[in-house]
N, C-alpha and C. Protein backbone atom coordinates (compact mmCIF):
# COMPACT_ATOMS: atom_id res chain seq x y z
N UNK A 1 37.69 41.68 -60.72
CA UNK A 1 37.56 41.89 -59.31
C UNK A 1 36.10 42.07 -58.91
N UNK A 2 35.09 42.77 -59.96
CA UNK A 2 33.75 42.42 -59.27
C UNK A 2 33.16 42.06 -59.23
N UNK A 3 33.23 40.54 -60.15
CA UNK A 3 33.09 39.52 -60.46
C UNK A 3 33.25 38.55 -58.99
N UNK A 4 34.34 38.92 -58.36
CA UNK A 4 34.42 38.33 -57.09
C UNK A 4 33.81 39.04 -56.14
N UNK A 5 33.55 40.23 -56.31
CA UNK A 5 32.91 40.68 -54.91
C UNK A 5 30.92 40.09 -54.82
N UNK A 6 30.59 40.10 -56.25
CA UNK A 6 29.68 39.49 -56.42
C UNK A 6 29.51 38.10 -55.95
N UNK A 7 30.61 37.09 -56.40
CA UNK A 7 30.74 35.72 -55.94
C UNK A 7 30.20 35.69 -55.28
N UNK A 8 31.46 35.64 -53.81
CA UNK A 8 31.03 35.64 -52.46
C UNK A 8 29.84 35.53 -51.98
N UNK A 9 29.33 36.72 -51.89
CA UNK A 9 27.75 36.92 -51.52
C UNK A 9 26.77 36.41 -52.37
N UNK A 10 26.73 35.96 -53.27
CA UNK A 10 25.96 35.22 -53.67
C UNK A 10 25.95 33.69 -53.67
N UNK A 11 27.41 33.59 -53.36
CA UNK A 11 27.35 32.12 -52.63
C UNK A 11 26.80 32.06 -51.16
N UNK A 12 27.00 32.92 -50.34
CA UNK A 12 26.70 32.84 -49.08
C UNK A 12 24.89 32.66 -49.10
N UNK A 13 24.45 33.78 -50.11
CA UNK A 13 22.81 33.04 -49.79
C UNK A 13 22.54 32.21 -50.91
N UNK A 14 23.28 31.52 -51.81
CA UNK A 14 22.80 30.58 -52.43
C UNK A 14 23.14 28.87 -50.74
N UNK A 15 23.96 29.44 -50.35
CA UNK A 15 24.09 28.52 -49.20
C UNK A 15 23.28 28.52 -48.20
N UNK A 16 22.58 29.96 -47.36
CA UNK A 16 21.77 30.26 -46.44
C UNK A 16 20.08 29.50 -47.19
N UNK A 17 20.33 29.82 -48.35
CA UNK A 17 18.49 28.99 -48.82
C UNK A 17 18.74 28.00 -48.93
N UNK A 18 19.80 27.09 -49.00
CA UNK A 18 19.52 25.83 -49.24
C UNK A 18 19.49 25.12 -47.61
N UNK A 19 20.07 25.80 -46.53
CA UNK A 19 19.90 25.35 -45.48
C UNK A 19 18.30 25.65 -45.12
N UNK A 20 17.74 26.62 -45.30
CA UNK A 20 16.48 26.53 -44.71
C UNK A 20 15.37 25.74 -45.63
N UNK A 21 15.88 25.20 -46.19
CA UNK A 21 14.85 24.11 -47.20
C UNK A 21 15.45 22.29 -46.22
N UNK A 22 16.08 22.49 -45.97
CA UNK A 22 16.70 21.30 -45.13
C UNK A 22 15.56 20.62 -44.68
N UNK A 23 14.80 21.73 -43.34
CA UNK A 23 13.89 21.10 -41.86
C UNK A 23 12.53 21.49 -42.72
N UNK A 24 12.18 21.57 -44.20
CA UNK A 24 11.02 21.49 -44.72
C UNK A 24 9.86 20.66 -44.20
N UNK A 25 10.42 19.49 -44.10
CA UNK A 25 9.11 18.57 -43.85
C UNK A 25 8.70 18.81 -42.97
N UNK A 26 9.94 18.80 -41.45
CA UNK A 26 10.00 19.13 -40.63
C UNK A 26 8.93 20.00 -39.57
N UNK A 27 9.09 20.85 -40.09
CA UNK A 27 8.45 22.17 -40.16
C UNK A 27 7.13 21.93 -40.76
N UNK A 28 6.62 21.42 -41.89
CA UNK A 28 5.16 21.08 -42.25
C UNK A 28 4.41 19.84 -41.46
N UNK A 29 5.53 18.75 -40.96
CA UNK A 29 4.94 18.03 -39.63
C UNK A 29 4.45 18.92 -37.90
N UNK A 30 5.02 20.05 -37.81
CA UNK A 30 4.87 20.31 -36.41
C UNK A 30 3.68 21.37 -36.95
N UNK A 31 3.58 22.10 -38.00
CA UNK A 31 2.55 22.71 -38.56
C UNK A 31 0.92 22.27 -38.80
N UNK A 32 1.61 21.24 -39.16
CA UNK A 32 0.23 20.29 -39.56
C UNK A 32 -0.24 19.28 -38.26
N UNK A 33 0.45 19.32 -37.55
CA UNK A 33 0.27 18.79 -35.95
C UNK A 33 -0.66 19.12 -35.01
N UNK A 34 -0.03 20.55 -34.88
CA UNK A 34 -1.03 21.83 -34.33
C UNK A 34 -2.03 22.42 -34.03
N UNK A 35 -2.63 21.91 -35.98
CA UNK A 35 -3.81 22.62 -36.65
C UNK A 35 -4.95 21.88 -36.12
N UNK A 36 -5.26 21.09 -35.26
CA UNK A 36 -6.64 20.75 -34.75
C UNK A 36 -6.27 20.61 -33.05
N UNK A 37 -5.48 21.24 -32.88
CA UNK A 37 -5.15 21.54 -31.30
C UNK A 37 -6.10 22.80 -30.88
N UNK A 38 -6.68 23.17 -29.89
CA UNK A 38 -7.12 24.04 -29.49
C UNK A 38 -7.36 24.11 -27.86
N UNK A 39 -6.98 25.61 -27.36
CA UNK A 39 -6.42 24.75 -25.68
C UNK A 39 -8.05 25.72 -25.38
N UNK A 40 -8.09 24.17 -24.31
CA UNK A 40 -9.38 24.52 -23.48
C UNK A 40 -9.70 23.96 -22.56
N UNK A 41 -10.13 24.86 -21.38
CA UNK A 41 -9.67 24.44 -20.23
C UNK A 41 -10.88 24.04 -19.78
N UNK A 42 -11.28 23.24 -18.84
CA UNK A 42 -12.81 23.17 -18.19
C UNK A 42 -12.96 23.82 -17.12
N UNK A 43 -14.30 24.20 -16.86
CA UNK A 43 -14.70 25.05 -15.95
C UNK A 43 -14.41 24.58 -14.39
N UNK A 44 -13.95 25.31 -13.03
CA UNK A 44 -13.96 24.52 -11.92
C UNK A 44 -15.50 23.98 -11.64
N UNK A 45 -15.45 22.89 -10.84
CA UNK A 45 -16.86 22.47 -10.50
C UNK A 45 -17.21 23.60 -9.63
N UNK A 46 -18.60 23.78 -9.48
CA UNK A 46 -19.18 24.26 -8.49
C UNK A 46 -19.25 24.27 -6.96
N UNK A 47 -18.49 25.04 -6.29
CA UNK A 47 -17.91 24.89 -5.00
C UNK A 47 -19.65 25.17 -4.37
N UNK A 48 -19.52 23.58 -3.40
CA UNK A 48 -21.15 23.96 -2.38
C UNK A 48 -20.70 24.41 -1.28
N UNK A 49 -21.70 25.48 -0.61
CA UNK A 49 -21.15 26.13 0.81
C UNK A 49 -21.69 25.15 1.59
N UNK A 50 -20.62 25.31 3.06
CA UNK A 50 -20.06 24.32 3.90
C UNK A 50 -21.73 24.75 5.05
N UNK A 51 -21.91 22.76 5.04
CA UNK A 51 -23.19 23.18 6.10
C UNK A 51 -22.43 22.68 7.44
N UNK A 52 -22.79 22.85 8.76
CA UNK A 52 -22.33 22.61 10.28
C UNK A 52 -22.97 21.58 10.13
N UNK A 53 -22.88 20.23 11.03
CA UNK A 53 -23.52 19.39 11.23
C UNK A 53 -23.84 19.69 13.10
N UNK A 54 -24.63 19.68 13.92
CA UNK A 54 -25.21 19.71 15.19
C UNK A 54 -25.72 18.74 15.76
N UNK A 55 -24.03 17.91 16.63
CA UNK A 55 -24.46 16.46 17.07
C UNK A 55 -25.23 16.80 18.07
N UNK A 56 -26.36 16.41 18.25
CA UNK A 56 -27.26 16.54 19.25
C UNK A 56 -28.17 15.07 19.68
N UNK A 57 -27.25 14.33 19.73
CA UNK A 57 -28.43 12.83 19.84
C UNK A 57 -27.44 12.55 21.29
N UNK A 58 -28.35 12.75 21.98
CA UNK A 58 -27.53 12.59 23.57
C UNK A 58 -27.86 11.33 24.01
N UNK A 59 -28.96 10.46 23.75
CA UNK A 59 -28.24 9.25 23.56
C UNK A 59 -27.58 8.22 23.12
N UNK A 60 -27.61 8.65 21.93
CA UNK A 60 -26.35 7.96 21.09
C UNK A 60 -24.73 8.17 21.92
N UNK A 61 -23.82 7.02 21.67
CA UNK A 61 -22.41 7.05 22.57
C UNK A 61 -21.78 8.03 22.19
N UNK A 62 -20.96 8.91 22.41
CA UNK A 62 -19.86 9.61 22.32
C UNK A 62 -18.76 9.07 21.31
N UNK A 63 -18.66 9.72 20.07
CA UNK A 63 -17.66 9.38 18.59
C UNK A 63 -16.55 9.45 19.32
N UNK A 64 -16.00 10.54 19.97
CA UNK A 64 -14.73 10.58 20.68
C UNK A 64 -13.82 9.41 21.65
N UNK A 65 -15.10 8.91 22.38
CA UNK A 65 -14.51 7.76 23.54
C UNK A 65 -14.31 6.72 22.98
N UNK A 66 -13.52 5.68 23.53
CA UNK A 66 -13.32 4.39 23.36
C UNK A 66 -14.67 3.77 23.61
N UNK A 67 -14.84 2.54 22.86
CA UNK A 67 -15.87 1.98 23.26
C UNK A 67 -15.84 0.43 24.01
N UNK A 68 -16.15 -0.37 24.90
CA UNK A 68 -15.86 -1.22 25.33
C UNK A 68 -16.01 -2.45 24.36
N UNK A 69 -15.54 -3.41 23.76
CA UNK A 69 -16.19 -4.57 23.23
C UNK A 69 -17.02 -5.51 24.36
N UNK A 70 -18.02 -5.89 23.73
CA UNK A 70 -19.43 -6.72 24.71
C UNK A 70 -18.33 -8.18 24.83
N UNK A 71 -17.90 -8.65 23.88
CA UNK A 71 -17.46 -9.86 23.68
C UNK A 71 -16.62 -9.90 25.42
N UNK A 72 -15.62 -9.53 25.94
CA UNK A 72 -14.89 -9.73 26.74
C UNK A 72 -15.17 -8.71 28.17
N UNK A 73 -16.21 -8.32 27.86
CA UNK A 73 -16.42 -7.71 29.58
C UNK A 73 -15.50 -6.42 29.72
N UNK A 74 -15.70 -6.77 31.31
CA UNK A 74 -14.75 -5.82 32.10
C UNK A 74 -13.24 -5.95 31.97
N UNK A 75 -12.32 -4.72 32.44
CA UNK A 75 -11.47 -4.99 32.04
C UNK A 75 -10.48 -5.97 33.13
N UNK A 76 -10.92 -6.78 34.07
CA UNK A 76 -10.36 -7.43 34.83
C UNK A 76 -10.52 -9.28 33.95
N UNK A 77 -11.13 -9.51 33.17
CA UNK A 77 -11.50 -10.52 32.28
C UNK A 77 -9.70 -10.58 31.19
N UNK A 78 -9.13 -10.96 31.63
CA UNK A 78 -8.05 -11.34 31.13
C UNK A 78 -8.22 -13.07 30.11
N UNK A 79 -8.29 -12.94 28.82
CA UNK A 79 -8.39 -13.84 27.72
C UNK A 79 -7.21 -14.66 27.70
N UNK A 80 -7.82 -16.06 27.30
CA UNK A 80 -7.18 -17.22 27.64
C UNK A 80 -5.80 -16.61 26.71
N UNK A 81 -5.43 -16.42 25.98
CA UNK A 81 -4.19 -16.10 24.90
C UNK A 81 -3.00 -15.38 25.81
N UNK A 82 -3.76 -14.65 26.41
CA UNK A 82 -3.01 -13.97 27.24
C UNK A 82 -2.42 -14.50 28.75
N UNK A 83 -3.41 -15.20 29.07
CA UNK A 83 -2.54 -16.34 30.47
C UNK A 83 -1.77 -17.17 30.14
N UNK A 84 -1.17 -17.68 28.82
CA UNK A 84 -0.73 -18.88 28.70
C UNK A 84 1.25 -18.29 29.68
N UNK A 85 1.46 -19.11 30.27
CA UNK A 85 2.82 -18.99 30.82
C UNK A 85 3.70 -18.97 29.82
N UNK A 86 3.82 -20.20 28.88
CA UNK A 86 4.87 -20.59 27.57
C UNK A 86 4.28 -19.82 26.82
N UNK A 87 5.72 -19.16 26.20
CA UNK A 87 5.61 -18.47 24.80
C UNK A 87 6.17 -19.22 24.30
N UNK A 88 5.44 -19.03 22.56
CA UNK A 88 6.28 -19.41 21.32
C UNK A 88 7.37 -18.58 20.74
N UNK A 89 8.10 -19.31 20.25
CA UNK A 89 9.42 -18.32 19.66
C UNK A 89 9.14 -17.17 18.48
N UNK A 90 7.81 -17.54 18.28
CA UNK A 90 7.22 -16.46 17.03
C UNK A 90 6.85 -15.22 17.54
N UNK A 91 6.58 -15.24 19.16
CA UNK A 91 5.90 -14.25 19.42
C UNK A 91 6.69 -13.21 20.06
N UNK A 92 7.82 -13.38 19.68
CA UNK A 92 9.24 -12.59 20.35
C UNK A 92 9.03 -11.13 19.33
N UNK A 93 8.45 -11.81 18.31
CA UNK A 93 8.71 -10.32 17.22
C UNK A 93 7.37 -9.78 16.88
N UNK A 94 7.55 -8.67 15.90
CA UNK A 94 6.54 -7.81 16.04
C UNK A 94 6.12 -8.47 14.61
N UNK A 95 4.37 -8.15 14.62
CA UNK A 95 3.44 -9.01 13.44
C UNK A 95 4.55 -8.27 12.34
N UNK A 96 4.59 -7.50 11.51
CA UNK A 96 5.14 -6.81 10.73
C UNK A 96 6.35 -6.97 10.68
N UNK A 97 6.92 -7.45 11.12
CA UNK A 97 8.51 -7.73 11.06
C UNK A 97 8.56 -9.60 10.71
N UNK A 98 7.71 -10.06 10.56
CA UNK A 98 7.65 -11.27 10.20
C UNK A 98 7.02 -11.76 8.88
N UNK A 99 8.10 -12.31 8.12
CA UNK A 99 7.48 -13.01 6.31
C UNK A 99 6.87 -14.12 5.98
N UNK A 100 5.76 -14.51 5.55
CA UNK A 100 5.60 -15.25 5.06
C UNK A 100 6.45 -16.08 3.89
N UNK A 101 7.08 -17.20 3.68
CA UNK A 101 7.78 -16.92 2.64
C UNK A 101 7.56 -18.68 1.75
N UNK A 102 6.53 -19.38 2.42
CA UNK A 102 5.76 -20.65 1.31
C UNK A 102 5.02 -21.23 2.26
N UNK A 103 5.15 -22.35 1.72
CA UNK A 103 3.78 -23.60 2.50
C UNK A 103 4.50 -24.50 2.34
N UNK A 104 3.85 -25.65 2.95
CA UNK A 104 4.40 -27.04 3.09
C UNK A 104 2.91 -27.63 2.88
N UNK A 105 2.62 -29.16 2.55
CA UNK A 105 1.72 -29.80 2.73
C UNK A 105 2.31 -31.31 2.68
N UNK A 106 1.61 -31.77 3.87
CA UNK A 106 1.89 -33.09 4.52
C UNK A 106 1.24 -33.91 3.89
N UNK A 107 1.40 -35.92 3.82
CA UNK A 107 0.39 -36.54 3.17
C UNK A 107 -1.17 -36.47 3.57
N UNK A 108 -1.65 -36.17 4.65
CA UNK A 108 -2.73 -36.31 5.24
C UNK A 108 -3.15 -34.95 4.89
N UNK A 109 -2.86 -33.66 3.78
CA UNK A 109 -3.32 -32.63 3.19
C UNK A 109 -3.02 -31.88 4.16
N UNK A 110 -2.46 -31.66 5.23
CA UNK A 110 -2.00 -30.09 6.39
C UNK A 110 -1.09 -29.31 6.11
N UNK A 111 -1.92 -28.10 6.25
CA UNK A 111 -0.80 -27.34 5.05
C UNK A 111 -0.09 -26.21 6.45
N UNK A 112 1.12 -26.29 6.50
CA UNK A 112 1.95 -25.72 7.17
C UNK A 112 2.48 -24.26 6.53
N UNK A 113 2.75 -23.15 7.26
CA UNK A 113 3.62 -22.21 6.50
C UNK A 113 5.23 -22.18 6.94
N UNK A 114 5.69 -21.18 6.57
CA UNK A 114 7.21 -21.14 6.08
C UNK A 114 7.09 -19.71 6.51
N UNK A 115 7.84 -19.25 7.84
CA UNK A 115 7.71 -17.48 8.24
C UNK A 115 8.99 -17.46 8.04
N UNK A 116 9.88 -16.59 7.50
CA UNK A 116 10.88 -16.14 7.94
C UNK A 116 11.07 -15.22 8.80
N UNK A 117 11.99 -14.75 10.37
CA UNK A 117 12.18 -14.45 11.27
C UNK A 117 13.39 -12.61 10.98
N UNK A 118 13.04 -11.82 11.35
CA UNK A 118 14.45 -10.75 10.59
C UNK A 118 15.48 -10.85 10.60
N UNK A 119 15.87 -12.04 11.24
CA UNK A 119 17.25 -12.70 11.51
C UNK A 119 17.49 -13.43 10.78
N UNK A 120 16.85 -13.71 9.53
CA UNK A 120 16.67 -14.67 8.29
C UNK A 120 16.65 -16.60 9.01
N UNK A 121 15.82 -16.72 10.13
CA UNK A 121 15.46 -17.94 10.04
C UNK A 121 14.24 -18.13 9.94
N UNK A 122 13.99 -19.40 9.48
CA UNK A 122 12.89 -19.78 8.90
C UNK A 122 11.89 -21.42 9.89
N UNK A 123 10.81 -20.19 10.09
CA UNK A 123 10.05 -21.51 11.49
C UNK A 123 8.79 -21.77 10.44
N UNK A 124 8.36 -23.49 10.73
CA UNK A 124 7.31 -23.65 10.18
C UNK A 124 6.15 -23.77 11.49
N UNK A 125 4.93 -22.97 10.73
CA UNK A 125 3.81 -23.15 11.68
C UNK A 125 2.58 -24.02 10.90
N UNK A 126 1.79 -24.23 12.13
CA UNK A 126 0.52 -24.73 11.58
C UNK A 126 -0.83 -23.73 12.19
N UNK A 127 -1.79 -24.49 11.98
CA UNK A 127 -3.06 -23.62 13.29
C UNK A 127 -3.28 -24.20 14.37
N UNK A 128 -2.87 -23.14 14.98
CA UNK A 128 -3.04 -22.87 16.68
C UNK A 128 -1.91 -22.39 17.20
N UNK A 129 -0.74 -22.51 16.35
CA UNK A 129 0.59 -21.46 16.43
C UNK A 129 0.60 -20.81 17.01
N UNK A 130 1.31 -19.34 17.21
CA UNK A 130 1.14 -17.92 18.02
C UNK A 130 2.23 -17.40 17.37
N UNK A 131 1.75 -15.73 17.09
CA UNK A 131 2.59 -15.57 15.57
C UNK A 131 2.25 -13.87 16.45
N UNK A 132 3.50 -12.96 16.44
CA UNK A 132 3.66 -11.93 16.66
C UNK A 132 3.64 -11.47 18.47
N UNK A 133 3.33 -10.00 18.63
CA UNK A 133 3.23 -9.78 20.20
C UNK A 133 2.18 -9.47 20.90
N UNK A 134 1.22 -9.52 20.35
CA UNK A 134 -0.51 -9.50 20.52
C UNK A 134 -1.33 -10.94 20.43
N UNK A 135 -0.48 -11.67 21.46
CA UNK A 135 -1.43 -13.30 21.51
C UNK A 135 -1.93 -13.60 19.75
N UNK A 136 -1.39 -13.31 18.94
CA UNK A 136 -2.11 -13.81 17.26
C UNK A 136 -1.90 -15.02 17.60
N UNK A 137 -3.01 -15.88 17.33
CA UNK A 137 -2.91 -16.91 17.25
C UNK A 137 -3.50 -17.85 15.32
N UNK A 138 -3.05 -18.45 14.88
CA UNK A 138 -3.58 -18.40 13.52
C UNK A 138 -4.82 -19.48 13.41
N UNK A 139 -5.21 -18.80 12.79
CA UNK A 139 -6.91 -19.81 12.70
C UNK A 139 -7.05 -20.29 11.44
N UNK A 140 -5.84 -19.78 10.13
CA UNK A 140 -6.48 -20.50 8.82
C UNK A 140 -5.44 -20.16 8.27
N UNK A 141 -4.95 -21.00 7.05
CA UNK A 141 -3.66 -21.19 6.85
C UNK A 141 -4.17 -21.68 5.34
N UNK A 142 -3.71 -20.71 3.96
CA UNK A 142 -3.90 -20.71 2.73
C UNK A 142 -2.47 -20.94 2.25
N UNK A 143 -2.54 -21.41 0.79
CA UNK A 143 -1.46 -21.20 0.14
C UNK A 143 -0.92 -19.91 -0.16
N UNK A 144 -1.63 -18.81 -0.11
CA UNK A 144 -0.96 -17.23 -0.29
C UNK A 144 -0.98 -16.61 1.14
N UNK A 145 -1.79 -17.47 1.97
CA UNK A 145 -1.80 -16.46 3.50
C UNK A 145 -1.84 -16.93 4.49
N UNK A 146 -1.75 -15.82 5.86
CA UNK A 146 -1.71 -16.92 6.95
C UNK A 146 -3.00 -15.23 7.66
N UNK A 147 -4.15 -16.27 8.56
CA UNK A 147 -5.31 -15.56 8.97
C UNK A 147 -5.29 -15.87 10.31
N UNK A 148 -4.97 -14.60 11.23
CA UNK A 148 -4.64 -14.69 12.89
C UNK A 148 -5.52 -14.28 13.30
N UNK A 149 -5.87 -14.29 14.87
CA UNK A 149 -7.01 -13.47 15.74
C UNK A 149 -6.10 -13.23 16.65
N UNK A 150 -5.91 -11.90 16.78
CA UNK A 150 -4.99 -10.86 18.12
C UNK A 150 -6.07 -10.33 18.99
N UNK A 151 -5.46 -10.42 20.43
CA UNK A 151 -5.88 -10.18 21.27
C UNK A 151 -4.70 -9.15 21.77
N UNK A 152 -5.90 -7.38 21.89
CA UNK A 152 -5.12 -6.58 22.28
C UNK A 152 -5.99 -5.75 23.87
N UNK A 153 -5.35 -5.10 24.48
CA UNK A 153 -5.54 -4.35 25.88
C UNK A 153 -5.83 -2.75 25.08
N UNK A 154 -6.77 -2.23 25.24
CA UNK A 154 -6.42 -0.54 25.41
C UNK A 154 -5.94 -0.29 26.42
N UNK A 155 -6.30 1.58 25.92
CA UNK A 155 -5.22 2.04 27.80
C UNK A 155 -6.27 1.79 28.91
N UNK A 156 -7.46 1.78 28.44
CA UNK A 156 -8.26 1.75 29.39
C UNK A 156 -8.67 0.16 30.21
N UNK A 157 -7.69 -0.85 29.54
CA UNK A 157 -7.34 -2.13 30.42
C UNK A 157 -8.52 -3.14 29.41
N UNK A 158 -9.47 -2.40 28.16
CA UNK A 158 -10.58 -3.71 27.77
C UNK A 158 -9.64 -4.50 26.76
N UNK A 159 -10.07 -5.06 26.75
CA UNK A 159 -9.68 -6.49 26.23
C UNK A 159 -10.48 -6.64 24.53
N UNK A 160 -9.72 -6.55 23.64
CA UNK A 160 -10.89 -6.74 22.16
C UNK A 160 -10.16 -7.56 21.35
N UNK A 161 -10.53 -7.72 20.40
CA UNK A 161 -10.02 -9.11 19.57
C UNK A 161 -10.21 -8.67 17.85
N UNK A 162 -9.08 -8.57 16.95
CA UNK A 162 -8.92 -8.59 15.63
C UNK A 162 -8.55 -9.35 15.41
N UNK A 163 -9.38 -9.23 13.70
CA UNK A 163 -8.41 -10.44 12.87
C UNK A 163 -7.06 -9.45 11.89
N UNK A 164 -6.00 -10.49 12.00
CA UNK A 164 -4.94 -9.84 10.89
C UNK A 164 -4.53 -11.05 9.88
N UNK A 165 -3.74 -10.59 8.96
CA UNK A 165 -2.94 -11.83 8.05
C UNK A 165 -1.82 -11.12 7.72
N UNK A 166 -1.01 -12.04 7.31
CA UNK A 166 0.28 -12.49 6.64
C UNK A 166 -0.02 -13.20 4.93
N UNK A 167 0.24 -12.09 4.37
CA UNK A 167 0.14 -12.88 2.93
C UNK A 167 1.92 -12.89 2.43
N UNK A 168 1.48 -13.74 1.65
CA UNK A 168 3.24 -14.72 1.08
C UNK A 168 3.83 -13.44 0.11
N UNK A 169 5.23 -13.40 0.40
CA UNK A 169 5.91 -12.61 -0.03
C UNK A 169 6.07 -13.04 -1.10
N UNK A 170 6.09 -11.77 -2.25
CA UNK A 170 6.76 -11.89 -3.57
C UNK A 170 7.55 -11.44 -3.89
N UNK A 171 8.88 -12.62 -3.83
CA UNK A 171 10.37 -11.94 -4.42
C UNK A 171 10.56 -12.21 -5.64
């Protein structure tokens, strides 16, 4: 009988050491991992104190106001884009709501695009088109893009002129 009470327990840690020899390597990989780790943090940069700047150039224009563009005058100078009576069917929608979606090229080399509409139809243009709700009219026409000049109003009635594009969608 104490022969067995001995057993037991000496099976139990002849069993408990052989499990912790198991995750050996284990354990000498996350050990040996470690050993040239060292945490270190870098210093914050050097905070510079805040200088005022003192706009004082009274004749220089005002940063705040609108500024007039020279190109189109006063604001009673209404730009040819904008008198035309006929609209195009392109210009029903907004620039951004309209895809580029390929090109065409004719024998005589004129390379046409391919817009799709959000209604999923598809109009081909060329240059001199009219493409969105800001008179865009397109002036150059690539195989990846299409290059407009919009004519927009501020509130203050002037009249100025950007360029935008349409580059070809990638589905």
């Amino acid at each position: 009988m104490n022969a067995r009470r001995l057993g037991v327990p000496t099976l139990a840690i002849i069993i408990l050491v052989g499990c912790g020899e198991e995750h050996q390597d284990l354990r000498e990989f996350v050990r040996a991992s470690g050993a040239n780790l060292r945490g270190r943090v870098e210093p914050l940069p050097q905070v510079k104190p805040y200088e005022p700047f003192a706009y004082n150039a009274v004749e220089l224009p005002d940063p705040f106001r609108p500024r007039k563009d020279e190109n189109f005058g006063s604001a009673q100078e209404v730009p040819k884009a904008a008198q035309r009576e006929m609209r195009e069917d392109l210009e029903s929608f907004p620039l951004e709501n309209l895809k580029m979606v390929g090109t065409l090229q004719d024998k005589n080399k004129n390379i046409f695009a391919l817009i799709r509409t959000p209604d999923n139809v598809i109009y081909q243009v060329k240059v001199g088109n009219y493409l969105g709700q800001n008179f865009g009219v397109i002036s150059k026409i690539t195989e990846t893009s299409i290059v407009l000049r919009e004519v927009l109003q501020d509130n203050a009635g002037v009249w100025s002129e950007r360029t935008s594009s349409l580059q070809l969608l990638d589905e």
